[in-house]
PDB file of N, CA and C in Angstrom:
ATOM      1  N   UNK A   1     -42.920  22.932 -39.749  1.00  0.00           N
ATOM      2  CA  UNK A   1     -41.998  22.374 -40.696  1.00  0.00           C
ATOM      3  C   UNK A   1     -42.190  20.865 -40.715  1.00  0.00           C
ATOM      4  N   UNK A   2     -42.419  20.109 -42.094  1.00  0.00           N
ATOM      5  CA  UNK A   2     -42.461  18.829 -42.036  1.00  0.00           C
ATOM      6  C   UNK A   2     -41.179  18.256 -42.627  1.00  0.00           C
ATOM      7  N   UNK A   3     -40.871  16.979 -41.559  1.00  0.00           N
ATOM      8  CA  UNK A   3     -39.724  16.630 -42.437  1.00  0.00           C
ATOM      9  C   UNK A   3     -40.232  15.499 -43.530  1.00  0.00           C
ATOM     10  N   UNK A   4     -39.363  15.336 -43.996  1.00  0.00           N
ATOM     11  CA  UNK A   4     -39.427  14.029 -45.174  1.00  0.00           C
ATOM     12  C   UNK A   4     -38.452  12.775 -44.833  1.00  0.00           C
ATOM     13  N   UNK A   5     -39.364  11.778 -45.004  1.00  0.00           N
ATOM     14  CA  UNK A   5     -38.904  10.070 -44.828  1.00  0.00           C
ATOM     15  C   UNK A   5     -37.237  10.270 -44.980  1.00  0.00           C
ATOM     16  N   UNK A   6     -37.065  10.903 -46.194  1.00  0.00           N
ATOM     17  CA  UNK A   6     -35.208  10.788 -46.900  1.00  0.00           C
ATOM     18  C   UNK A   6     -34.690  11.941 -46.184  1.00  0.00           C
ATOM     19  N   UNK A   7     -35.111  12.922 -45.260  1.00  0.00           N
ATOM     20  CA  UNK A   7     -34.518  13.752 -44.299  1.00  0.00           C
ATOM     21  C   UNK A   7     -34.131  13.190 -43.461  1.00  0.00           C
ATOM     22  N   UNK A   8     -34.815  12.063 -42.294  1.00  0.00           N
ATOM     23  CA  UNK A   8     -35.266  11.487 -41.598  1.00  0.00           C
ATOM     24  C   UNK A   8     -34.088  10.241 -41.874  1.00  0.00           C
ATOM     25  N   UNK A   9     -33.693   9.634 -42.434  1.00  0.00           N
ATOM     26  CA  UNK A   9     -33.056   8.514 -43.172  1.00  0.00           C
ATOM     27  C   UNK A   9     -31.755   9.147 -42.973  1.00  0.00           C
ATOM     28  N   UNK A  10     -31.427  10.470 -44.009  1.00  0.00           N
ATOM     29  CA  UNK A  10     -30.182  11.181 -43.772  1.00  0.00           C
ATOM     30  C   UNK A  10     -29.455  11.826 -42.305  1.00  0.00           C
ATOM     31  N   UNK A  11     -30.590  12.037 -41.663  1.00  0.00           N
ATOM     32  CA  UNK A  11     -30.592  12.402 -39.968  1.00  0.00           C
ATOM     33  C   UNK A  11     -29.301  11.344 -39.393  1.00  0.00           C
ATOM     34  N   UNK A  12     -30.852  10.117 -39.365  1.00  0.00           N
ATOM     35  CA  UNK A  12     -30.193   9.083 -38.786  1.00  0.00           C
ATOM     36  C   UNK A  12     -28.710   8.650 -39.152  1.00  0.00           C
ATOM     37  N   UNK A  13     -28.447   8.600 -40.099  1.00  0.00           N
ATOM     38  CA  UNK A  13     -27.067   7.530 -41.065  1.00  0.00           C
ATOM     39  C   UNK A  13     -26.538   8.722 -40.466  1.00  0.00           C
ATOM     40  N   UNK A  14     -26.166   9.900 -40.920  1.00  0.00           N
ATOM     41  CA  UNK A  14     -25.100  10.731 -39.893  1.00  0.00           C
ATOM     42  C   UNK A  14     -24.927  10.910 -38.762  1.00  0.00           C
ATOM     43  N   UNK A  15     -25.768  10.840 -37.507  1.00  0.00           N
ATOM     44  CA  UNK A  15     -25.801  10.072 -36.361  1.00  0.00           C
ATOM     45  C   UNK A  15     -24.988   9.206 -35.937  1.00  0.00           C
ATOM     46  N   UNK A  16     -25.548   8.391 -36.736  1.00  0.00           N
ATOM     47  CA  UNK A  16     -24.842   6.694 -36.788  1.00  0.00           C
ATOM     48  C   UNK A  16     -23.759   6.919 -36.748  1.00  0.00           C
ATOM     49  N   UNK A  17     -22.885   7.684 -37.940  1.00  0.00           N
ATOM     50  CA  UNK A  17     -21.545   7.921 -38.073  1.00  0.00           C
ATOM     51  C   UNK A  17     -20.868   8.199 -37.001  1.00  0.00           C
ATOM     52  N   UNK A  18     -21.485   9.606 -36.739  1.00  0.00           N
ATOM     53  CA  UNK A  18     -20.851   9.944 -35.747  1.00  0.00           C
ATOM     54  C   UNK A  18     -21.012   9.338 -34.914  1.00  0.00           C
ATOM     55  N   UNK A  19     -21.675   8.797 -34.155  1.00  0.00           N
ATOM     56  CA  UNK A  19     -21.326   7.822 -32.761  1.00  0.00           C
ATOM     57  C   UNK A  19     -20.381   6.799 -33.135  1.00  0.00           C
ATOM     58  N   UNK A  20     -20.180   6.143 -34.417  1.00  0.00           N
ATOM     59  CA  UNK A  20     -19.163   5.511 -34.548  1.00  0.00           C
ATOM     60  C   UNK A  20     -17.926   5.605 -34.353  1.00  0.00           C
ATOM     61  N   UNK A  21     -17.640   7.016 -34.944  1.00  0.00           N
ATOM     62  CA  UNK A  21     -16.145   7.807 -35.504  1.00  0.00           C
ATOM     63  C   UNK A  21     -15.852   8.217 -34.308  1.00  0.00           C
ATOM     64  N   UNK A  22     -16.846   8.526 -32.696  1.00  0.00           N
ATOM     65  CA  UNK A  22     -16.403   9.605 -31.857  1.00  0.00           C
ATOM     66  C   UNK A  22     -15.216   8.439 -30.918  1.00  0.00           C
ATOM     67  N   UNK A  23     -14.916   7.452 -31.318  1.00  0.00           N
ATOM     68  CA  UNK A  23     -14.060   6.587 -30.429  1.00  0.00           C
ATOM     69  C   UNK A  23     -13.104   6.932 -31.031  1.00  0.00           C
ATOM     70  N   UNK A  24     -12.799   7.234 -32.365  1.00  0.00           N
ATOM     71  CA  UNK A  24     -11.704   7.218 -32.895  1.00  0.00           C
ATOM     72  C   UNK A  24     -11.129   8.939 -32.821  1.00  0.00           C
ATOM     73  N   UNK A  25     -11.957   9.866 -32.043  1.00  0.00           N
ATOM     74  CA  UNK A  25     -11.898  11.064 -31.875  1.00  0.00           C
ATOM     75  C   UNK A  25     -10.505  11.088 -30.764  1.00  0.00           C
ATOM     76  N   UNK A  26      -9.462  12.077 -31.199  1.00  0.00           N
ATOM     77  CA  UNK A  26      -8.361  12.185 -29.888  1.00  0.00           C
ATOM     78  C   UNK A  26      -8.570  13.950 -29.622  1.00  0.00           C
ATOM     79  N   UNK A  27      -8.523  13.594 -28.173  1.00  0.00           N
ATOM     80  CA  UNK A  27      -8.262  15.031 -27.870  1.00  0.00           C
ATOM     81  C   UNK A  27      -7.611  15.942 -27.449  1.00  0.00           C
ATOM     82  N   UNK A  28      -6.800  16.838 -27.977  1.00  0.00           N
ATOM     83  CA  UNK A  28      -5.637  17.412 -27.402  1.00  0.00           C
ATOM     84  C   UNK A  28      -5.478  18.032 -26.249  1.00  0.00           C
ATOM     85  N   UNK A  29      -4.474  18.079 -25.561  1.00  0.00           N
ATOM     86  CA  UNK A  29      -3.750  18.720 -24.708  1.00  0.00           C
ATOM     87  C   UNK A  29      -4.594  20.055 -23.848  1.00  0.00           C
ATOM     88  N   UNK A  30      -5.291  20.633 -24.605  1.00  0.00           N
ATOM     89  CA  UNK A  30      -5.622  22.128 -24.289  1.00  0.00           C
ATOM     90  C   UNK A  30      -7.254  21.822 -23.805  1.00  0.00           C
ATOM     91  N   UNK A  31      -7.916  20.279 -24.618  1.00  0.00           N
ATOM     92  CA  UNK A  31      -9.017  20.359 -24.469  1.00  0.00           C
ATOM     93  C   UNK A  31      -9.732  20.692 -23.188  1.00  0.00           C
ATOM     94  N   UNK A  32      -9.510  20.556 -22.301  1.00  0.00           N
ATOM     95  CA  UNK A  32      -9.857  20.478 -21.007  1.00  0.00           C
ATOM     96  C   UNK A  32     -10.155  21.709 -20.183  1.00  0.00           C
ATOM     97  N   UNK A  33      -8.449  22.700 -20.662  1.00  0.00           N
ATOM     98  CA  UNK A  33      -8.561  23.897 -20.079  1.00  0.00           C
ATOM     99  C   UNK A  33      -9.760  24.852 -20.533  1.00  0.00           C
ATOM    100  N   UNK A  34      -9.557  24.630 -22.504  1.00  0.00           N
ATOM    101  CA  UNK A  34     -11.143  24.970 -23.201  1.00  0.00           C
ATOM    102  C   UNK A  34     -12.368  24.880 -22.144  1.00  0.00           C
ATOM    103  N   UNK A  35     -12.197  23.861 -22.206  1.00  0.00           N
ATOM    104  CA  UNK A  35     -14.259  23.661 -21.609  1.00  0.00           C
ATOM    105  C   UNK A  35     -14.158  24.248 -20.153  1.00  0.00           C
ATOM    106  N   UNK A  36     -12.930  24.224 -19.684  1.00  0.00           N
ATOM    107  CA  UNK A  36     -12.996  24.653 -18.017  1.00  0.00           C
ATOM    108  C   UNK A  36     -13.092  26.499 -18.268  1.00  0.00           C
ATOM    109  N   UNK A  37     -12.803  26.643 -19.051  1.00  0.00           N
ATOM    110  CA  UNK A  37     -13.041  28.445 -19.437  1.00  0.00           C
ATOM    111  C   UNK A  37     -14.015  28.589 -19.767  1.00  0.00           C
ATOM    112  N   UNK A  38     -14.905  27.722 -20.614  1.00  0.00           N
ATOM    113  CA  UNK A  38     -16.097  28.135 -21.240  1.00  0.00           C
ATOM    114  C   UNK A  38     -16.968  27.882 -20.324  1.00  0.00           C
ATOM    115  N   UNK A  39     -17.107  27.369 -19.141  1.00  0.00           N
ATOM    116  CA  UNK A  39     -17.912  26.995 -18.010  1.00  0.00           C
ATOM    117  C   UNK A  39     -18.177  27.794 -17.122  1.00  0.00           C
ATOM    118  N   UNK A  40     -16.627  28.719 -16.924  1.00  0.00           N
ATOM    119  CA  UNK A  40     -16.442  29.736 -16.045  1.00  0.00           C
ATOM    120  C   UNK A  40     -16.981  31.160 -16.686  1.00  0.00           C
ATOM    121  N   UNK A  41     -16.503  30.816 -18.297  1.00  0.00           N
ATOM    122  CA  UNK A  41     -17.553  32.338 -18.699  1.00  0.00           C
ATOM    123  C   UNK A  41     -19.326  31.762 -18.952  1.00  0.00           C
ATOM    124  N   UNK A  42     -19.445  30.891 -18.571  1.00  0.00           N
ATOM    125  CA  UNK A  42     -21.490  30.704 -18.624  1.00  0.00           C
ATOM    126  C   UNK A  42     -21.634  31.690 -17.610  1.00  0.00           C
ATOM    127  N   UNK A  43     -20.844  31.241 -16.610  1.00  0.00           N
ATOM    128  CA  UNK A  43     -21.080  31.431 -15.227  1.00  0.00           C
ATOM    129  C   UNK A  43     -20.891  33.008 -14.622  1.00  0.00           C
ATOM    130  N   UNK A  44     -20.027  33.822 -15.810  1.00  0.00           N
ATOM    131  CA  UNK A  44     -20.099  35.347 -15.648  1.00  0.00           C
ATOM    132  C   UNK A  44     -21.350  35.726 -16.482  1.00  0.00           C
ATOM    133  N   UNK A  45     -21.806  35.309 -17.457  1.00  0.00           N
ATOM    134  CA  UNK A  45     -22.661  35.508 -18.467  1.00  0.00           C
ATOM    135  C   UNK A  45     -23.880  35.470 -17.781  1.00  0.00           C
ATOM    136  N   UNK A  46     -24.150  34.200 -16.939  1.00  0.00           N
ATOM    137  CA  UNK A  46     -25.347  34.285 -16.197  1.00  0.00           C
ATOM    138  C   UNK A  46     -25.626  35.011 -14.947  1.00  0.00           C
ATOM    139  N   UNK A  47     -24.599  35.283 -14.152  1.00  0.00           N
ATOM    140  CA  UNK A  47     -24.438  35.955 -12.641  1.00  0.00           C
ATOM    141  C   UNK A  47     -24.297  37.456 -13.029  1.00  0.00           C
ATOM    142  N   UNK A  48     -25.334  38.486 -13.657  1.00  0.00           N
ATOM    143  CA  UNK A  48     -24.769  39.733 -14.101  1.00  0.00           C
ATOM    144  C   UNK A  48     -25.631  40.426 -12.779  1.00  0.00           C
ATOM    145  N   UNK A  49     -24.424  41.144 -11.736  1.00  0.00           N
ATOM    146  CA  UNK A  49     -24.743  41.937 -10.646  1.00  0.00           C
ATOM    147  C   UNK A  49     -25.613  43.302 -11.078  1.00  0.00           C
ATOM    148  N   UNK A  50     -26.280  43.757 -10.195  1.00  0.00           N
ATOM    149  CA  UNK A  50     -26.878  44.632  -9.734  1.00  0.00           C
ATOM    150  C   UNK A  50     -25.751  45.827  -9.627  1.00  0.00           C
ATOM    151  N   UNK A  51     -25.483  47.470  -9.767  1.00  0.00           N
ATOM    152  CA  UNK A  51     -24.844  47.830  -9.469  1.00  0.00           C
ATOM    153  C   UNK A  51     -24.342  48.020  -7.841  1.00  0.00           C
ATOM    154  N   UNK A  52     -25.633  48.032  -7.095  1.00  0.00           N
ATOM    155  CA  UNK A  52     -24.773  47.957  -5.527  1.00  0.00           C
ATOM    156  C   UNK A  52     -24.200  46.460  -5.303  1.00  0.00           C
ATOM    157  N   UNK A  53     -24.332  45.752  -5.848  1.00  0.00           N
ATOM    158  CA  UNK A  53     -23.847  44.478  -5.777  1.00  0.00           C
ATOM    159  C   UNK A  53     -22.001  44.649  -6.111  1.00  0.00           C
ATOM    160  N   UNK A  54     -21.896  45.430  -7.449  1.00  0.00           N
ATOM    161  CA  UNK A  54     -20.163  45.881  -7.812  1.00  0.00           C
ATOM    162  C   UNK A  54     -20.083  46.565  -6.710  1.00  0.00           C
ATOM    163  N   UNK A  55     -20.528  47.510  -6.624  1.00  0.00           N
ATOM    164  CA  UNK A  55     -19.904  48.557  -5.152  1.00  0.00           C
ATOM    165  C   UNK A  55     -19.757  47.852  -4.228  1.00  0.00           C
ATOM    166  N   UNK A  56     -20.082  46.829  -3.573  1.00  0.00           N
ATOM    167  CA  UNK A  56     -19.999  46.417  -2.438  1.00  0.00           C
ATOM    168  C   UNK A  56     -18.711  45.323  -2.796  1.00  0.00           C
ATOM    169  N   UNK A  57     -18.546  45.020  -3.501  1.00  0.00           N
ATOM    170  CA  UNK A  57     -17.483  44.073  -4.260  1.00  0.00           C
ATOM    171  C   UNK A  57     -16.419  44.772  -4.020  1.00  0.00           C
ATOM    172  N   UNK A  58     -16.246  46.213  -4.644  1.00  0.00           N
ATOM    173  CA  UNK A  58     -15.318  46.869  -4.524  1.00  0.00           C
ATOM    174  C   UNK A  58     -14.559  47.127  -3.422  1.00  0.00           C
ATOM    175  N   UNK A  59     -15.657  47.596  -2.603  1.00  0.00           N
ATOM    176  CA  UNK A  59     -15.291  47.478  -1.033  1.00  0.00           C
ATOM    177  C   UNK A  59     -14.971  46.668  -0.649  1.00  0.00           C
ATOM    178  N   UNK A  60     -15.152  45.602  -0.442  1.00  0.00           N
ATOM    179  CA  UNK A  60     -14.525  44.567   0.195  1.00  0.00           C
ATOM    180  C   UNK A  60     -12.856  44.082  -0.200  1.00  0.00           C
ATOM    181  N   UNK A  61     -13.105  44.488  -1.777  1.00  0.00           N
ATOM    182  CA  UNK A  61     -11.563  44.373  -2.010  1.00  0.00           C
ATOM    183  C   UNK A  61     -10.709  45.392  -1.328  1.00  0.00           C
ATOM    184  N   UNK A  62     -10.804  46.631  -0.863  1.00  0.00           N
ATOM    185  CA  UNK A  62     -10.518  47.754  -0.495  1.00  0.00           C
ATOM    186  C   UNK A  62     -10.544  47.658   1.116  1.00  0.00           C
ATOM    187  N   UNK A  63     -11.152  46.581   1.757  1.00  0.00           N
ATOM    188  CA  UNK A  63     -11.322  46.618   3.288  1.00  0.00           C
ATOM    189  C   UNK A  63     -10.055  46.318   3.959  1.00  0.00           C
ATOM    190  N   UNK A  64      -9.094  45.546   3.587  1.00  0.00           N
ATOM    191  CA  UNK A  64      -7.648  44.586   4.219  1.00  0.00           C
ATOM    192  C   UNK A  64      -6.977  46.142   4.345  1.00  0.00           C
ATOM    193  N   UNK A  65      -7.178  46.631   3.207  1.00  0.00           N
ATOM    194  CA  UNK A  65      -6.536  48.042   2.783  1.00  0.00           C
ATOM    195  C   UNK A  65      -6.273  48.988   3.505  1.00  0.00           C
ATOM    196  N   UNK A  66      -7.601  49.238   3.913  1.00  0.00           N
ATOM    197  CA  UNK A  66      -8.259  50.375   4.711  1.00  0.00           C
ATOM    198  C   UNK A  66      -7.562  49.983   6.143  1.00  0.00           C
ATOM    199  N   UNK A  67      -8.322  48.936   6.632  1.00  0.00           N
ATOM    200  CA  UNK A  67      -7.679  48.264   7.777  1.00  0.00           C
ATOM    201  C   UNK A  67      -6.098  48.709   8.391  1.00  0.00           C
ATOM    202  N   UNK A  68      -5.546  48.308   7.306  1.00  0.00           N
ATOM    203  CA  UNK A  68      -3.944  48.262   7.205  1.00  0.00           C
ATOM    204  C   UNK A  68      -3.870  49.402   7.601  1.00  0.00           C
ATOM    205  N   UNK A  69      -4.417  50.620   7.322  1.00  0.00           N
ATOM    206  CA  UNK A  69      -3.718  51.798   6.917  1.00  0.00           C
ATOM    207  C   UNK A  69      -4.098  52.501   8.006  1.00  0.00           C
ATOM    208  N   UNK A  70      -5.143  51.903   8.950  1.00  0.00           N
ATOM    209  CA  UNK A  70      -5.770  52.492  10.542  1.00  0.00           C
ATOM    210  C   UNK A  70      -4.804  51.943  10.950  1.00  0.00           C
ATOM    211  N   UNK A  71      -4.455  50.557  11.076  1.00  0.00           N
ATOM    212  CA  UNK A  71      -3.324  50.155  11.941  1.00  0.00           C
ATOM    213  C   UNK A  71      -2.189  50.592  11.655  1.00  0.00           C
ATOM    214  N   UNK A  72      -1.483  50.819  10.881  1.00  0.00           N
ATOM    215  CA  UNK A  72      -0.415  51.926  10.713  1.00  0.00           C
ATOM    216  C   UNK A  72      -0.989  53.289  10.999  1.00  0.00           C
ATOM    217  N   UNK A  73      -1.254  53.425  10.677  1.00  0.00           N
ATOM    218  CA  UNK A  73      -1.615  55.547  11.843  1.00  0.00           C
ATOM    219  C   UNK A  73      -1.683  55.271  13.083  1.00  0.00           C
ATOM    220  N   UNK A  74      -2.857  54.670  13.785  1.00  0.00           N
ATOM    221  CA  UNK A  74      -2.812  54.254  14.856  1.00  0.00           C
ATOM    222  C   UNK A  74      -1.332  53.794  16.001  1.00  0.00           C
ATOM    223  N   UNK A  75      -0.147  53.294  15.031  1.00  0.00           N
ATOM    224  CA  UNK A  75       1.073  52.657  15.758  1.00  0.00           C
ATOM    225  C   UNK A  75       1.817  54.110  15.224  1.00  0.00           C
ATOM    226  N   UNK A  76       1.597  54.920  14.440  1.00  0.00           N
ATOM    227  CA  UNK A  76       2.421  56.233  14.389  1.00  0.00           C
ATOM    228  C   UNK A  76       2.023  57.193  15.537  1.00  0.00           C
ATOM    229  N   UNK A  77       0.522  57.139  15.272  1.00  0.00           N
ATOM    230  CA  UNK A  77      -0.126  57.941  16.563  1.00  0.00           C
ATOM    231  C   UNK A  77       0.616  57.797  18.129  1.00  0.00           C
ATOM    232  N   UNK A  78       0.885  56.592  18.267  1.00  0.00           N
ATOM    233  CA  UNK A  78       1.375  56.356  19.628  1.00  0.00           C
ATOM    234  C   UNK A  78       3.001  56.311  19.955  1.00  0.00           C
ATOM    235  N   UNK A  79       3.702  56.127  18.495  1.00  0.00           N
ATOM    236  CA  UNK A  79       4.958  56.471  18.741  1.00  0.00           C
ATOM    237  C   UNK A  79       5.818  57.578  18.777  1.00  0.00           C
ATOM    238  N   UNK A  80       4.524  58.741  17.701  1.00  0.00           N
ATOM    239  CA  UNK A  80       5.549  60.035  18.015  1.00  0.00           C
ATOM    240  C   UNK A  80       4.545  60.440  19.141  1.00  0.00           C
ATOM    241  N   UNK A  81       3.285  59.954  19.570  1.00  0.00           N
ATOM    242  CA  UNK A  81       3.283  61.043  20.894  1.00  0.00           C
ATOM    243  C   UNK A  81       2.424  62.079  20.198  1.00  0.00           C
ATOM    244  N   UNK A  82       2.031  61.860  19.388  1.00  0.00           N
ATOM    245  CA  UNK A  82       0.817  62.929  18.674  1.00  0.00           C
ATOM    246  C   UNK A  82      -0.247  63.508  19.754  1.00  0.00           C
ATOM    247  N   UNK A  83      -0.441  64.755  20.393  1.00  0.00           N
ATOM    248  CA  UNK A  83      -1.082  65.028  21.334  1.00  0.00           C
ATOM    249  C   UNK A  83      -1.911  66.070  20.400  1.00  0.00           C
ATOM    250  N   UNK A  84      -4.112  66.033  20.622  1.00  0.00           N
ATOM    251  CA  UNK A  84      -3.950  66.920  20.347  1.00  0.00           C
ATOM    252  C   UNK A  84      -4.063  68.146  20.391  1.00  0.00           C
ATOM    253  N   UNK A  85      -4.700  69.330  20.072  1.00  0.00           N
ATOM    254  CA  UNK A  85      -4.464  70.254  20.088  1.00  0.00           C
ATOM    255  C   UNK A  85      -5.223  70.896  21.454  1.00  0.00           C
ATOM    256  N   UNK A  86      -6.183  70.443  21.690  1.00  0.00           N
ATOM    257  CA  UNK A  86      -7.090  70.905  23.009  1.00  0.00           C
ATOM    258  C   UNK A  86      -6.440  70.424  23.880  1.00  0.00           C
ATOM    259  N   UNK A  87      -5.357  69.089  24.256  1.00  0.00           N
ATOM    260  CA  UNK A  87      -4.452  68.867  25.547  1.00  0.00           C
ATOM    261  C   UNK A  87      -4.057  69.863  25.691  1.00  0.00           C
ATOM    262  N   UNK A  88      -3.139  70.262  23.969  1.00  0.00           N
ATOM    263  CA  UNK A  88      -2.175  70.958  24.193  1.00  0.00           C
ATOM    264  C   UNK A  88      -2.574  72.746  24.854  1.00  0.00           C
ATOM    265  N   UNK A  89      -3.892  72.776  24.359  1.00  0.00           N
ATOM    266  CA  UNK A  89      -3.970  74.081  24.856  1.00  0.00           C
ATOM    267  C   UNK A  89      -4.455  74.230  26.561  1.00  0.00           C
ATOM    268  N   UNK A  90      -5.097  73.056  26.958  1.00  0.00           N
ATOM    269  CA  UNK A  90      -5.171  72.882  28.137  1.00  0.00           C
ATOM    270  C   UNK A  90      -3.854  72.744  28.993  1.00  0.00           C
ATOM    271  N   UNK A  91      -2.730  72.294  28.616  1.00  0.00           N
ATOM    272  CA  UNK A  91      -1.639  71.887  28.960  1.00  0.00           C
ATOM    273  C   UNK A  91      -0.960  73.271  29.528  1.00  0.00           C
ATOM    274  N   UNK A  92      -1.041  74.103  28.463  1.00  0.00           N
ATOM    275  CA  UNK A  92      -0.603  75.616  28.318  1.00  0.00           C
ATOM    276  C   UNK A  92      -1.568  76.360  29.319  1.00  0.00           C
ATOM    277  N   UNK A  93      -2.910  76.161  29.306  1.00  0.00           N
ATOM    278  CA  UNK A  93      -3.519  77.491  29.883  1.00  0.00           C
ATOM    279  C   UNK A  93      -3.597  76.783  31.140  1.00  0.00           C
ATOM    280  N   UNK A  94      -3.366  75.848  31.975  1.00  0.00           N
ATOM    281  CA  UNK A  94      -3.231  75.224  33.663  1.00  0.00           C
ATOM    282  C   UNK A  94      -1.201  75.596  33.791  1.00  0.00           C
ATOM    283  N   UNK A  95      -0.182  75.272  33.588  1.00  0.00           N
ATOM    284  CA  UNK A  95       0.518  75.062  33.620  1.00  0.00           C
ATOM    285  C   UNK A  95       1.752  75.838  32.701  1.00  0.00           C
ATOM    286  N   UNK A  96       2.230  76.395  32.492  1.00  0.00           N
ATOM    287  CA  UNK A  96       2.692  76.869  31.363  1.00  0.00           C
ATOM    288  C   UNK A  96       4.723  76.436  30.860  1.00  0.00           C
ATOM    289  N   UNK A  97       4.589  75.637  32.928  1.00  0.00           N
ATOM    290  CA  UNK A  97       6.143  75.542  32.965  1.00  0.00           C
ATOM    291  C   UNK A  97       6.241  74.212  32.125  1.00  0.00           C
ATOM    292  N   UNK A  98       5.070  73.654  32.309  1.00  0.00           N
ATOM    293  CA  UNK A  98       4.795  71.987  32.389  1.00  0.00           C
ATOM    294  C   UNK A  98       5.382  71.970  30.188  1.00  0.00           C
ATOM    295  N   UNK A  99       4.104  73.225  29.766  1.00  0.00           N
ATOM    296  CA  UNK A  99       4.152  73.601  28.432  1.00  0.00           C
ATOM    297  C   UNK A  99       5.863  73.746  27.868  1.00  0.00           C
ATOM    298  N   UNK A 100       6.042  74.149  28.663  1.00  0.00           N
ATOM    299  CA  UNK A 100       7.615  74.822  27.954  1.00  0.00           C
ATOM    300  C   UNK A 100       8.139  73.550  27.794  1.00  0.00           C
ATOM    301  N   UNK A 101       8.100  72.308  28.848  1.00  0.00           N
ATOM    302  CA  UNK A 101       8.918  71.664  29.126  1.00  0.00           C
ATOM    303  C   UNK A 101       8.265  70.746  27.848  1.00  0.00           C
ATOM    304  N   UNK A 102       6.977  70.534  27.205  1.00  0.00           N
ATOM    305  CA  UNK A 102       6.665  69.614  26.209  1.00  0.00           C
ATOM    306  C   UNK A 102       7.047  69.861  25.170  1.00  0.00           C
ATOM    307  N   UNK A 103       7.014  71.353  25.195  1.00  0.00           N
ATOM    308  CA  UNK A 103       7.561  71.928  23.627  1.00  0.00           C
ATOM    309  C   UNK A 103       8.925  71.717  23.523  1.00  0.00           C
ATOM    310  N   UNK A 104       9.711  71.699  24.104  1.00  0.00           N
ATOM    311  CA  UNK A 104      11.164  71.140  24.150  1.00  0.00           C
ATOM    312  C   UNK A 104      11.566  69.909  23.935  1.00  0.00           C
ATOM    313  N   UNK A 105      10.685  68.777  24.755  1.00  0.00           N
ATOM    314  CA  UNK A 105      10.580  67.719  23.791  1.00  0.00           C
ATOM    315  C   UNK A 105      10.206  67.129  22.474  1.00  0.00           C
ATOM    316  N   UNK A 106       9.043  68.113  22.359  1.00  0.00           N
ATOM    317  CA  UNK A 106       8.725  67.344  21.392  1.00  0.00           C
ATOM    318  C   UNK A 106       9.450  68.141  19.984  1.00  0.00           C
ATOM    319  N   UNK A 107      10.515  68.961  20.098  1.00  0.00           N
ATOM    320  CA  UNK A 107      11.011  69.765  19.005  1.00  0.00           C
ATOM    321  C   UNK A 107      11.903  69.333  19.006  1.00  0.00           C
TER     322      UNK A 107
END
């Protein structure tokens, strides 16, 4: 594409303008938050994960979770006394008075 001298002429003089006029440019209130959004979506636009990359994302959001929810069983486990079933049958087939006496408690 060739330009022409009076393309070239018209280029410039609007240029000109505008670097003139941009002092007299005000910018509102919102401008800021604008460009701080449009920066943050380049930045999803360009960073597009891998799918084990989401899965592992996921998980991690899901880990505090998980966590939580061992440490609560774990503090139930030990407060009712959850025994299990192979004590209990060991408990029974050595002892049986010992048995009577757990089953009474724990009912």
């Amino acid at each position: 594409m060739k330009f022409t001298k009076n393309w070239q002429k018209n280029l410039n003089r609007t240029l000109r303008v505008a670097y003139h006029e941009k002092e007299k440019v005000e910018v509102g209130g919102q401008w800021q938050a604008k460009v701080m959004h449009s920066v943050r979506d380049i930045h999803r636009l360009l960073a597009k994960k891998s799918f084990f990359e989401q899965i592992g994302d996921a998980l991690w959001r899901f880990a505090p979770v998980a966590c939580a929810l061992i440490l609560i069983l774990g503090i139930c486990i030990l407060k009712f006394h959850m025994i299990p079933d192979y004590e209990m049958a060991k408990i029974m087939a050595n002892d049986p008075v010992e048995y009577g006496l757990l089953q009474s408690l724990l009912m």
